[in-house]
Protein backbone atom coordinates (compact mmCIF):
# COMPACT_ATOMS: atom_id res chain seq x y z
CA UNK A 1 -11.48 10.98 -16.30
CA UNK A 2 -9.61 8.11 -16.83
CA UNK A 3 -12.16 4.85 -19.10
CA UNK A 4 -11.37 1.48 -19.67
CA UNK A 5 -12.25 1.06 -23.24
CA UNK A 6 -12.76 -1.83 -25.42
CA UNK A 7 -11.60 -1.47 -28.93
CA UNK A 8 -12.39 -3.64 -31.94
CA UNK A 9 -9.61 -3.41 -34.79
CA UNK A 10 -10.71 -3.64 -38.33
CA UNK A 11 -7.65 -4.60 -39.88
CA UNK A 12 -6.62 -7.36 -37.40
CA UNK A 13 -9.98 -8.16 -36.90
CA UNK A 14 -9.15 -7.84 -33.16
CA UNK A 15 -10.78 -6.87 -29.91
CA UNK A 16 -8.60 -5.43 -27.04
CA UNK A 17 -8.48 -3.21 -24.27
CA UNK A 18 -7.02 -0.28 -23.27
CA UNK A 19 -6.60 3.30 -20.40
CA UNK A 20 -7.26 6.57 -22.02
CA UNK A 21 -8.41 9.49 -20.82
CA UNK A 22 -11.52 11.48 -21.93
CA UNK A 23 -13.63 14.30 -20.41
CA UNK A 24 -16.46 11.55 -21.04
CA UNK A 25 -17.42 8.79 -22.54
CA UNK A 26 -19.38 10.66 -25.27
CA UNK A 27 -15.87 12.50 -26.21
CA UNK A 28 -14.56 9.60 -27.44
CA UNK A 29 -17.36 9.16 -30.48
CA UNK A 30 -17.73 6.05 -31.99
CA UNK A 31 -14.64 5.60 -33.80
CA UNK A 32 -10.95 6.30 -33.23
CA UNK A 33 -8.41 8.95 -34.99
CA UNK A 34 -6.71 5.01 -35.75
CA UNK A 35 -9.99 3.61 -37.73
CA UNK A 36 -10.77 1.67 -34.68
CA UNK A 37 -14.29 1.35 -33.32
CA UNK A 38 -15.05 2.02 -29.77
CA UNK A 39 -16.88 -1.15 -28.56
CA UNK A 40 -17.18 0.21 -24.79
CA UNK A 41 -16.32 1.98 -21.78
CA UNK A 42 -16.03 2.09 -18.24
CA UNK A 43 -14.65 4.69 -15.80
CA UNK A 44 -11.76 3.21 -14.13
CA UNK A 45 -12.16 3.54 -10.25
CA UNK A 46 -9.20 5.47 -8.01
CA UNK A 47 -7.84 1.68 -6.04
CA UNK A 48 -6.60 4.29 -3.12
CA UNK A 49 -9.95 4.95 -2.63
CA UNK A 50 -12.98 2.97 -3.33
CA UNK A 51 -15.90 4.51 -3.10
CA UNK A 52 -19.09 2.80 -0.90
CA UNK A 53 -22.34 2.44 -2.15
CA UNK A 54 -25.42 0.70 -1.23
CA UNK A 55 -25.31 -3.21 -2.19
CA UNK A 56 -28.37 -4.96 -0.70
CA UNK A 57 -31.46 -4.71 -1.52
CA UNK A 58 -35.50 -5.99 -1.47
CA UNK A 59 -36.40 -8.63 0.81
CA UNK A 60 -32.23 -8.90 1.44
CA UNK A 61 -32.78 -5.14 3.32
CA UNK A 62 -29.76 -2.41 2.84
CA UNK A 63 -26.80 -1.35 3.70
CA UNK A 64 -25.95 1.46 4.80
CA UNK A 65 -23.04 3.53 3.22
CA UNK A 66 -20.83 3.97 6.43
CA UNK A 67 -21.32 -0.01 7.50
CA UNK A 68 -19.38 -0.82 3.77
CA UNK A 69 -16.96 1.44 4.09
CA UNK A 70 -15.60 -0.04 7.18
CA UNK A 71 -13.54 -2.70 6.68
CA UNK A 72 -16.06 -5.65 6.49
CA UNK A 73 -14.19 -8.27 4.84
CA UNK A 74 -11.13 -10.08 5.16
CA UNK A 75 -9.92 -10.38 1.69
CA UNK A 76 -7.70 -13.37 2.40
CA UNK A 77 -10.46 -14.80 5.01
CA UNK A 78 -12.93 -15.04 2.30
CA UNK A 79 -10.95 -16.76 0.14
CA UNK A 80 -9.59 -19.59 2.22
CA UNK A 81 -13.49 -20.22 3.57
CA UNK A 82 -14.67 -20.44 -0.47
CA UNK A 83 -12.00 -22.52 -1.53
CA UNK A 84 -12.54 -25.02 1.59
CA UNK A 85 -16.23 -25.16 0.75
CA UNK A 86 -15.82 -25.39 -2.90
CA UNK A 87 -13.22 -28.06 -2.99
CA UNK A 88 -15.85 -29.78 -0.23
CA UNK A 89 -17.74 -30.02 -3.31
CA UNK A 90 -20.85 -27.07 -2.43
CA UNK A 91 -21.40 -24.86 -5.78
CA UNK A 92 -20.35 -20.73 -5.67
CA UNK A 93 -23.90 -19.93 -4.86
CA UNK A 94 -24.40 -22.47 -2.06
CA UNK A 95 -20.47 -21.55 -0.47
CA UNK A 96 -21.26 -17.98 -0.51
CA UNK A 97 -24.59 -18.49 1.45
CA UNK A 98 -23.56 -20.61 3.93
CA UNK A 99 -20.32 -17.82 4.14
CA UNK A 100 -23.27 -15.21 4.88
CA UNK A 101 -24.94 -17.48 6.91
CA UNK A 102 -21.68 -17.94 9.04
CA UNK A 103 -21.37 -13.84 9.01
CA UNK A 104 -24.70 -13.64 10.63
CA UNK A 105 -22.88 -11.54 13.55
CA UNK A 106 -21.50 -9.02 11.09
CA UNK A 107 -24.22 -6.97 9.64
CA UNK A 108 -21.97 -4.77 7.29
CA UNK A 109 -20.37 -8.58 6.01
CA UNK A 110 -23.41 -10.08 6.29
CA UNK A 111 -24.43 -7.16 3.47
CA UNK A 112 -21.65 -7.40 1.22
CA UNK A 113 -22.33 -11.78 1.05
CA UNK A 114 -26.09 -10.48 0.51
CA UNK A 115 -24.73 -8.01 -2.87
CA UNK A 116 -23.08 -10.90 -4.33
CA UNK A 117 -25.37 -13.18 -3.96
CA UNK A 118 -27.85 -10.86 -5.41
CA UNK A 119 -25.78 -10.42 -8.12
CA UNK A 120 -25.00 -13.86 -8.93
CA UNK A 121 -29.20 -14.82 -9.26
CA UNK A 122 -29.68 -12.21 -11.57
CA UNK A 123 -26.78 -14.47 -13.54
CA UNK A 124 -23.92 -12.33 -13.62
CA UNK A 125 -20.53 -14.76 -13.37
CA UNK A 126 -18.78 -13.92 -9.73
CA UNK A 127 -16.20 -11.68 -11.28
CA UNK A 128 -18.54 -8.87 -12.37
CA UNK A 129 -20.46 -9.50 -9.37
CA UNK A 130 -16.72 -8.87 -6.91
CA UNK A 131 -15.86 -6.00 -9.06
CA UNK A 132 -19.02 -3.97 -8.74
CA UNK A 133 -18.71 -3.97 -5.14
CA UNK A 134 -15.52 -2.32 -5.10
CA UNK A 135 -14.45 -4.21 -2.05
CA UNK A 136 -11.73 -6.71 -3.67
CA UNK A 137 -8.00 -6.41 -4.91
CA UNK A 138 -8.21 -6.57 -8.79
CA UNK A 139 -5.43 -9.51 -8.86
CA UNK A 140 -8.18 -11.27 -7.09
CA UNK A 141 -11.44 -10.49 -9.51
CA UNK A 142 -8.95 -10.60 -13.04
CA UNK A 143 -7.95 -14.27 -11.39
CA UNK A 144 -11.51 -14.86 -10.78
CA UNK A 145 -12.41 -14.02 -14.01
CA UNK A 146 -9.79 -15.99 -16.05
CA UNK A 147 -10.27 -19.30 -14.03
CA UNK A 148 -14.00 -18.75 -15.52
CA UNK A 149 -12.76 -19.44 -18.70
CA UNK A 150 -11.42 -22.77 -17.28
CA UNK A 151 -13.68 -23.76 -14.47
CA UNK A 152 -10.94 -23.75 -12.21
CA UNK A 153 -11.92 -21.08 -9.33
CA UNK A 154 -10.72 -22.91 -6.52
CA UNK A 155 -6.90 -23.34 -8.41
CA UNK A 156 -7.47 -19.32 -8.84
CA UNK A 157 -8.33 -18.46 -5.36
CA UNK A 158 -5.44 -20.70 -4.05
CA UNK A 159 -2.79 -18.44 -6.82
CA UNK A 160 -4.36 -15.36 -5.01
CA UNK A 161 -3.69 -16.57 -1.32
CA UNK A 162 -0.31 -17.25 -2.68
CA UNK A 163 0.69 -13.90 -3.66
CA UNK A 164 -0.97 -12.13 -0.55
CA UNK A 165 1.12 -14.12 1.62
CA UNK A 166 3.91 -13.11 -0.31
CA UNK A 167 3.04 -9.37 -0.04
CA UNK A 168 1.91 -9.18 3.38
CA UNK A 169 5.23 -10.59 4.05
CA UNK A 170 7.31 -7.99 2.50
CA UNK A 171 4.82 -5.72 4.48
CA UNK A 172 5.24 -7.52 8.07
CA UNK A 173 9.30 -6.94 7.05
CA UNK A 174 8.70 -3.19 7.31
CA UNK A 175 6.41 -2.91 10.21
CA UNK A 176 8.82 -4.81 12.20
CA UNK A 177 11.69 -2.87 10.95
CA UNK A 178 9.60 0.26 11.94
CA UNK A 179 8.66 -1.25 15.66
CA UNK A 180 11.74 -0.59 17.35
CA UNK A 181 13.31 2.54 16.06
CA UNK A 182 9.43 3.89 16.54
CA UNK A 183 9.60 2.82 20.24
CA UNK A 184 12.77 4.20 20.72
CA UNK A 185 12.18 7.65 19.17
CA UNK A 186 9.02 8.07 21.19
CA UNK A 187 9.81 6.97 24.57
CA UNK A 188 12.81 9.13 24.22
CA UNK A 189 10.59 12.04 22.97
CA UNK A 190 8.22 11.04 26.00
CA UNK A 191 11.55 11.67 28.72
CA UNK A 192 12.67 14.80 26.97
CA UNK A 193 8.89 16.29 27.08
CA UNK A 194 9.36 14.97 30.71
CA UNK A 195 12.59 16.82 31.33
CA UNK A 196 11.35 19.89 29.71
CA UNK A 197 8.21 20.66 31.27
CA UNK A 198 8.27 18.73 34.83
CA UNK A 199 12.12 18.96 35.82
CA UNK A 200 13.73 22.06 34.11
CA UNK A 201 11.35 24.45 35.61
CA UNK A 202 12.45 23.81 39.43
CA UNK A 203 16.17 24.04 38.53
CA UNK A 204 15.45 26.76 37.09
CA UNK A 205 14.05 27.91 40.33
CA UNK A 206 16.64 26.47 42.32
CA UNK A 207 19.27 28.58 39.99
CA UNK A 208 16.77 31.76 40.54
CA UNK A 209 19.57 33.19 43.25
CA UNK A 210 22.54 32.49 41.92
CA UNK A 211 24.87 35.63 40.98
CA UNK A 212 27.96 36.29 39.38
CA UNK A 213 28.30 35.92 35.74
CA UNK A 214 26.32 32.73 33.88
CA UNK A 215 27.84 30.39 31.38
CA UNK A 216 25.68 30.67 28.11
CA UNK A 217 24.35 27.20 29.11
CA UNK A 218 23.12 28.36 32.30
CA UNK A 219 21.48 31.59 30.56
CA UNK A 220 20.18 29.39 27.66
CA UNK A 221 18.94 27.02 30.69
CA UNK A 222 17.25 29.80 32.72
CA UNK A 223 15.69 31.19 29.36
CA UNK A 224 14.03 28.36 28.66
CA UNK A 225 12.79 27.21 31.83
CA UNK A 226 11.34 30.60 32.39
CA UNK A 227 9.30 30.12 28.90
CA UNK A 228 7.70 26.96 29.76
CA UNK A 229 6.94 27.74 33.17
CA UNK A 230 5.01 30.61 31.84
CA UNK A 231 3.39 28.87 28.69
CA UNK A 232 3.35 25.47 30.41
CA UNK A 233 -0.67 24.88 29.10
CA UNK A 234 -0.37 26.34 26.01
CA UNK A 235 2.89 24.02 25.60
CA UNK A 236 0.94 20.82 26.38
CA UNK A 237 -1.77 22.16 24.74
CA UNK A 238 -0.01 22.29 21.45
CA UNK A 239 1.73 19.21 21.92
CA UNK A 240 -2.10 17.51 21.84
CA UNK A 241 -3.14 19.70 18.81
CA UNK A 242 -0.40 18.46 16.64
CA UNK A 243 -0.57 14.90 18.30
CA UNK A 244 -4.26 15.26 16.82
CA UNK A 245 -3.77 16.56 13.18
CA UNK A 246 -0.80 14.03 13.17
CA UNK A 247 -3.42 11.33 13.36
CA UNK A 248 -5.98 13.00 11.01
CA UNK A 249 -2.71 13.82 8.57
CA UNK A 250 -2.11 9.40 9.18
CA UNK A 251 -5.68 8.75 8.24
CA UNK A 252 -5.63 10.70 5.00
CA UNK A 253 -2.81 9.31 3.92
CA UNK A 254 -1.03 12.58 3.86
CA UNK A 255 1.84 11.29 6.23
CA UNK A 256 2.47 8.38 3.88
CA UNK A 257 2.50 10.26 0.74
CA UNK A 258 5.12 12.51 2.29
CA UNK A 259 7.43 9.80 3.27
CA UNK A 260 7.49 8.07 -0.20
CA UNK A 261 8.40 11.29 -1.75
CA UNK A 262 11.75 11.90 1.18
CA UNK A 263 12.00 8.34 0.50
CA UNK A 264 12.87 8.38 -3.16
CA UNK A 265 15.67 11.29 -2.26
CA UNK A 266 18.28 8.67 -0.81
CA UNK A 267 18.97 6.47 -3.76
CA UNK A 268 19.16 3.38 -1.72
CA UNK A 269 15.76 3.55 -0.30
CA UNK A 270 14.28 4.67 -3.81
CA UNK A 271 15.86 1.46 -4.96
CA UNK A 272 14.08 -0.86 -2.35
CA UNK A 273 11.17 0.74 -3.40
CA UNK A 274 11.19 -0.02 -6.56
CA UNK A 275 11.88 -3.81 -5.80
CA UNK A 276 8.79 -4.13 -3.91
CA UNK A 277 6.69 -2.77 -6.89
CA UNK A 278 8.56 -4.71 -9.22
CA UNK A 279 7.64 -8.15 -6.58
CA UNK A 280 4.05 -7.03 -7.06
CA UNK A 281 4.17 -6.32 -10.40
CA UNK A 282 5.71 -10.02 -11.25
CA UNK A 283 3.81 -11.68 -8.81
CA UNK A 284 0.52 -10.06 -10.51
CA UNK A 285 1.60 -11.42 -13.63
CA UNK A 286 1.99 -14.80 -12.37
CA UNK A 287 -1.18 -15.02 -10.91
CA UNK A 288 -3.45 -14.42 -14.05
CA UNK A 289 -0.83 -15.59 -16.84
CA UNK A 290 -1.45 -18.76 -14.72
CA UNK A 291 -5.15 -18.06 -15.05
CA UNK A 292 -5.56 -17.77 -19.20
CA UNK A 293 -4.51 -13.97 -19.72
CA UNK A 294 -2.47 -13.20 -22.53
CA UNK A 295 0.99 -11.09 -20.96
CA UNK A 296 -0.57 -7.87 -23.20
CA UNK A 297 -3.74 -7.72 -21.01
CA UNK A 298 -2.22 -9.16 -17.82
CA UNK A 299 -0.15 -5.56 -18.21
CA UNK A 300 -3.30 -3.53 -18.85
CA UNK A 301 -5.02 -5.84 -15.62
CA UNK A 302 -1.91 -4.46 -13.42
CA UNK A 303 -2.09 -0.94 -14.39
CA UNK A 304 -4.85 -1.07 -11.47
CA UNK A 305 -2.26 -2.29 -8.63
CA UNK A 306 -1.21 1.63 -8.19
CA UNK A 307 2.32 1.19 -8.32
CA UNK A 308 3.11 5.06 -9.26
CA UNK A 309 2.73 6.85 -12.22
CA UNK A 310 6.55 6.17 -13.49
CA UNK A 311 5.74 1.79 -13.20
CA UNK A 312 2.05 2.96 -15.02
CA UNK A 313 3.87 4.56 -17.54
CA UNK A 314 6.46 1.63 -18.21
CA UNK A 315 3.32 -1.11 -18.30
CA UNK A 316 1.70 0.69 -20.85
CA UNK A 317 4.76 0.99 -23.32
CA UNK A 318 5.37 -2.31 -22.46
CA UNK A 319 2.09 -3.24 -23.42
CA UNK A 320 1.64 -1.19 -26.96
CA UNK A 321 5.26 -3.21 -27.61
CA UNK A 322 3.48 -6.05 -27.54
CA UNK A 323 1.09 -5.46 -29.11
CA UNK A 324 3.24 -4.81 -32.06
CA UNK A 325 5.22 -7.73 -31.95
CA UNK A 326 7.81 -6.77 -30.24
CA UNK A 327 9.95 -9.96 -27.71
CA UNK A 328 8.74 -10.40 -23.92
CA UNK A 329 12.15 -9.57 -22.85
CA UNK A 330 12.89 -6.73 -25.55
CA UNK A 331 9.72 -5.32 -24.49
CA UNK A 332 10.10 -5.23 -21.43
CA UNK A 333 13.29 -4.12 -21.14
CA UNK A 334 13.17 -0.87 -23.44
CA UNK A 335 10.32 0.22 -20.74
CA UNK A 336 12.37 0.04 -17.80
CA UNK A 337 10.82 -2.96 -16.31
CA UNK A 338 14.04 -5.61 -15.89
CA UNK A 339 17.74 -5.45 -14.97
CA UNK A 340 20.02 -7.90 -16.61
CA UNK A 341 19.44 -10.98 -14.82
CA UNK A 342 15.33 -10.66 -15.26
CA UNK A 343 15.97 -9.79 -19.15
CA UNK A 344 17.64 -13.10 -19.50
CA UNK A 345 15.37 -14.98 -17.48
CA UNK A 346 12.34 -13.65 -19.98
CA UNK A 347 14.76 -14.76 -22.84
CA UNK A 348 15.19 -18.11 -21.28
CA UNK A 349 10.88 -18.15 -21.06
CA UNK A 350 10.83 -17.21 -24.58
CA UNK A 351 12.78 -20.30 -25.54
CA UNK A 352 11.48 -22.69 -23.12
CA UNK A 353 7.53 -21.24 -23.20
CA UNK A 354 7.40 -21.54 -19.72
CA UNK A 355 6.72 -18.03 -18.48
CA UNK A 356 4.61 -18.65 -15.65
CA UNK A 357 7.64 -20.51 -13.22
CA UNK A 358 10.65 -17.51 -15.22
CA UNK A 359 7.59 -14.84 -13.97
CA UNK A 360 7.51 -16.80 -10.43
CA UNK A 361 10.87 -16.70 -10.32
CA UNK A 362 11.55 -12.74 -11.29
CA UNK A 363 9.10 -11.92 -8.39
CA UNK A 364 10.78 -13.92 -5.32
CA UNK A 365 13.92 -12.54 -6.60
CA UNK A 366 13.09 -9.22 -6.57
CA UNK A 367 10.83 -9.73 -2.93
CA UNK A 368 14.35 -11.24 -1.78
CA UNK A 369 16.22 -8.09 -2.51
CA UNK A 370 13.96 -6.09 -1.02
CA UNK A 371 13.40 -8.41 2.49
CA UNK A 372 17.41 -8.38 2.17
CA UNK A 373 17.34 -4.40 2.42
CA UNK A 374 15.03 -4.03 5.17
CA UNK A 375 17.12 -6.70 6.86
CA UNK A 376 20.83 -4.58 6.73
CA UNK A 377 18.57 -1.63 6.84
CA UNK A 378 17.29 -2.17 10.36
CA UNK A 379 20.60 -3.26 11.61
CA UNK A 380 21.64 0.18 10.54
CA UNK A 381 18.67 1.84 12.14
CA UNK A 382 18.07 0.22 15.40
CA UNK A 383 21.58 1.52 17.06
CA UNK A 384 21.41 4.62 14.85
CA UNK A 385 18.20 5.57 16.64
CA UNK A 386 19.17 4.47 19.94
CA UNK A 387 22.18 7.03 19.56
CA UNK A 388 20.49 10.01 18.27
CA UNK A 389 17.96 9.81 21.52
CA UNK A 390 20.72 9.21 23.64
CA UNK A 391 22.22 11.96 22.99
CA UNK A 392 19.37 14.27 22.96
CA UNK A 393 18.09 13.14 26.69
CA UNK A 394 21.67 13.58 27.77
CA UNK A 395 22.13 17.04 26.45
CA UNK A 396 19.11 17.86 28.14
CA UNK A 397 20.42 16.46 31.28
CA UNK A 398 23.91 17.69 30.90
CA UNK A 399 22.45 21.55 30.25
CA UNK A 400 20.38 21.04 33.61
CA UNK A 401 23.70 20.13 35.84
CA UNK A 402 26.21 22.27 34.00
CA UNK A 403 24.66 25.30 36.38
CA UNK A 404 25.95 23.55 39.34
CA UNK A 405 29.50 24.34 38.26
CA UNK A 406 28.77 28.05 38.35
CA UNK A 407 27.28 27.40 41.91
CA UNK A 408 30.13 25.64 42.98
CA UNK A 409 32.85 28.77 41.74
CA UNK A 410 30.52 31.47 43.27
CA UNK A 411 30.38 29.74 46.33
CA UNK A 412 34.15 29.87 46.30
């Protein structure tokens, strides 16, 4: 299993944090191989899927495990409605009450408002309360818990909304990318299906009589007609069976995990890919380096945003060459994380000290790349798509009316 664990450094007289994996927490002793002592751990939670539990309580009342495990809360909702009520000037306990008092409708909202606020009188600060509920984006509870150091939630909550704006709207670019060529494909798979089963079967029919020798498209024609006219329910019935596991294969993410993996064969797609990550990744960064965190454990924070194993991999070398005094941009660099143009920009932070607006700027960089992308990609698509079921409903249609040539010579 995979445990957070807090480390405290004897020689640097240093506490820090860091992944590892261990059967249990137990197997890790007391002490490192290193000489350092093992302060704590925590089992790190899978963030593709969080697991429900019960969260109210008492004279609160409960919640049921299927209620929190639909999708009660609108992350960026909530924060708007806090920040409004605490720049209005109400304290974190009173905005989060009247925020359940305005979920009344909602029982499974109305329960997670009723955890945190049970969490927050038995006086544990609003970031350990968010991230025992398993219902928020970690950006959102590491921001939380750095403007705690500063007394600055409201700043922190606004740095959030900020970067979910900016990656909902890299996500909006590929949904409407996907709209059209999606339309297109299906209603063109909807008048082939049409074709097939309705309209080939009576020229079939109609072709029944004919003698004299067949072109191979009329014998391929009559072949097939003949097939579906016989299996026509088990045909439609199969159709709905895969239309089914289709959807069940959608929910499980099965579907999605297949299509990152074709993805990353065309190199050009593999690149966009990576641009988006890289967006997040930056745009994570921003958020809490804005907030307090050092860059070492705003890299361990991000490690949690499930950008693959490859980007895990780079954050944590990244990290450990930090950590041993290596440069932001050297760093950085030797793990894979920049190009050219981001390693100078981190050179230009190291002599300026201004990383949060060169980290700002690395992220809409790399979000503009990747908008860009989708943008020459769907002009590519749209007509591409539009061709391909063009030609498939035609040589449907031209296969049924080819037979009328043979009619036409036997006649003669």
């Amino acid at each position: 299993m995979k445990l957070r664990v807090r480390l405290l450094d004897p020689v640097r007289l240093s506490v820090s944090e860091e992944l590892m994996e261990a059967p249990s927490r137990e197997a890790l002793g007391d002490r490192l191989p290193d000489g350092r002592k093992v302060l704590g751990a925590e089992p790190v939670r899978d963030a593709a899927r969080p697991r429900a539990a019960s969260l109210a309580s008492g004279s609160a009342g409960t919640a049921t495990a299927a209620g929190l495990r639909a999708n009660a809360l609108d992350i960026a909702w909530w924060c708007q409605e806090l920040r409004t009520l605490l720049v209005a000037g109400m304290t974190v306990v009173e905005a989060i009450e009247t925020l359940q008092a305005q979920s009344g409708a909602d029982p499974a909202r109305a329960a997670l408002q009723t955890a945190l606020l049970e969490q927050l009188h038995r006086g544990k600060p609003l970031s350990v309360a968010m991230e025992s509920l398993e219902r928020f984006p970690m950006v959102l509870v590491a921001s939380v818990r750095a403007s705690e150091r500063s007394s600055s939630l409201a700043e922190a909550l606004s740095e959030y909304l900020r970067y979910h704006e900016m990656v909902e709207a890299l996500r909006k670019k590929v949904v409407s990318a996907a709209i059209y060529p999606s339309l297109v494909l299906s209603l063109g798979l909807l008048v082939s299906g049409f074709l097939i089963v309705v309209v080939l079967p009576r020229f079939a029919s109609m072709y029944a009589d004919l003698r004299g020798e067949m072109s191979w498209s009329t014998h391929l024609l009559t072949l097939a007609s003949v097939f579906v006219r016989e299996n026509r329910l088990a045909i439609v019935a199969a159709a709905a069976a895969l239309a089914f596991l289709a959807v069940m294969a959608w929910r499980q993410g099965a579907i999605q995990r297949v299509a990152m993996r074709a993805a990353n064969v065309f190199p050009p797609v593999r690149r966009a890919l990576r641009e988006f990550r890289l967006a997040k990744l930056y745009h994570s960064m921003t958020v809490m380096f804005r907030g307090g965190y050092t860059l070492d454990e705003t890299l361990l924070r991000c490690e949690g945003l499930v950008l693959g194993e490859r980007m895990d991999d780079s954050m944590r070398e990244a990290r450990l060459a930090l950590t041993r005094g290596v440069r932001v941009s050297a760093a950085l660099s030797e793990s894979g994380l920049t190009d050219t143009v981001t390693q100078r920009l981190l050179a230009v932070g190291e002599r300026s000290g201004n990383f949060e607006r060169v980290l700002q700027t690395i992220a809409e960089r790399h979000a503009g790349a990747f908008a860009a992308f989708m943008d020459r990609a769907t002009r590519i698509v749209e007509p591409l798509m539009l061709l391909l079921v063009s030609l498939l409903v035609g040589s449907i249609v031209v296969l049924m009316y080819l037979p009328i040539f043979d009619i036409a010579s036997s006649i003669r």
